[in-house]
Protein backbone atom coordinates (compact mmCIF):
# COMPACT_ATOMS: atom_id res chain seq x y z
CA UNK A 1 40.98 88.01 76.51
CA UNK A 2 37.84 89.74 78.28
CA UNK A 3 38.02 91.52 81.24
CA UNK A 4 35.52 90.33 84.40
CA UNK A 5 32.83 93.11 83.98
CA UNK A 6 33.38 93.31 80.27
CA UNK A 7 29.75 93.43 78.11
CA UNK A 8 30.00 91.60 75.23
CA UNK A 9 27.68 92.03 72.37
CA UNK A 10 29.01 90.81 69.15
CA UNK A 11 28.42 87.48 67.42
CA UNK A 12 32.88 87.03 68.28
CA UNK A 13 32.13 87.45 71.92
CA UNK A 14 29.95 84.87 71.98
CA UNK A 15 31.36 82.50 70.18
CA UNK A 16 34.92 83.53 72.31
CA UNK A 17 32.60 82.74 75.23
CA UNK A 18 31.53 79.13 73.82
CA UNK A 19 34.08 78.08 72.36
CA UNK A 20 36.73 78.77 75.27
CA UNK A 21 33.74 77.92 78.20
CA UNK A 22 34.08 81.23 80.10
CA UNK A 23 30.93 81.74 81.58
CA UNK A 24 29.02 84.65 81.50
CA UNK A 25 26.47 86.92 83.87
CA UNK A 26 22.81 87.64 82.54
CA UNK A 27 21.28 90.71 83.43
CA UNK A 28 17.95 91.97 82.96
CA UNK A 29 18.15 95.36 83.25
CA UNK A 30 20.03 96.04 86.44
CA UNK A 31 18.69 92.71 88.27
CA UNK A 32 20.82 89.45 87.54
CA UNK A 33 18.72 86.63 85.53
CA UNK A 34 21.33 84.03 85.26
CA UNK A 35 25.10 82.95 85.44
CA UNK A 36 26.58 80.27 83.71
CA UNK A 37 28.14 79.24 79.81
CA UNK A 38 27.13 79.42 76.58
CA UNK A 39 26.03 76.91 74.80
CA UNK A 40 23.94 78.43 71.85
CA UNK A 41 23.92 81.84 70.73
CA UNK A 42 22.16 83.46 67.67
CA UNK A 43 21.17 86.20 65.89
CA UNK A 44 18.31 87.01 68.23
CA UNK A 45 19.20 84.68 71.53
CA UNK A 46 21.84 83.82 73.39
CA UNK A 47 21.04 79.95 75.57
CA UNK A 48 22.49 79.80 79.31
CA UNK A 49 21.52 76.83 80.82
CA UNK A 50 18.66 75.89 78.63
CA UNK A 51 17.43 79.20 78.40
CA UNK A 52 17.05 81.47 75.68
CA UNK A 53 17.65 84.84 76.65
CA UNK A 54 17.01 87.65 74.02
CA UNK A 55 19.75 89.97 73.04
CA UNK A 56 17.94 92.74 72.66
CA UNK A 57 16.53 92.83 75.92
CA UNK A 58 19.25 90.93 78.39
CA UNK A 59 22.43 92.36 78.93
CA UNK A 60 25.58 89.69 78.82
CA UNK A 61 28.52 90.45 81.13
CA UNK A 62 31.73 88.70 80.43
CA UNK A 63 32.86 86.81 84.10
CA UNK A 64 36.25 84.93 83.56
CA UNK A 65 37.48 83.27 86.23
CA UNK A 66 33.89 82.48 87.85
């Protein structure tokens, strides 16, 4: 399983994340955008609570347990 902290990055994180509904932390840079689950994720954007968030630009920390 992922570790509270952990970045995930790959398409098999996110779907790990989705499918099991751990939620996750959204960063922008080093300021927090958003916490919550998955419930879309693509080639090019991840969705946390109806927002798209781009993968190139947001950072997605793994929070287990939250």
């Amino acid at each position: 399983m992922y570790l509270n902290g952990q970045m995930i990055f790959d398409d098999h994180h996110f779907q790990d994340h989705m499918a099991l509904e751990v939620p996750i932390q959204v960063y922008n840079g080093r300021m927090h955008s958003d916490i919550g689950f998955i419930d879309y994720y693509g080639k090019d954007f991840v969705r946390v609570n109806n927002i798209f968030y781009s993968r190139q630009h947001f950072t997605f920390i793994s929070r287990p347990g939250y």
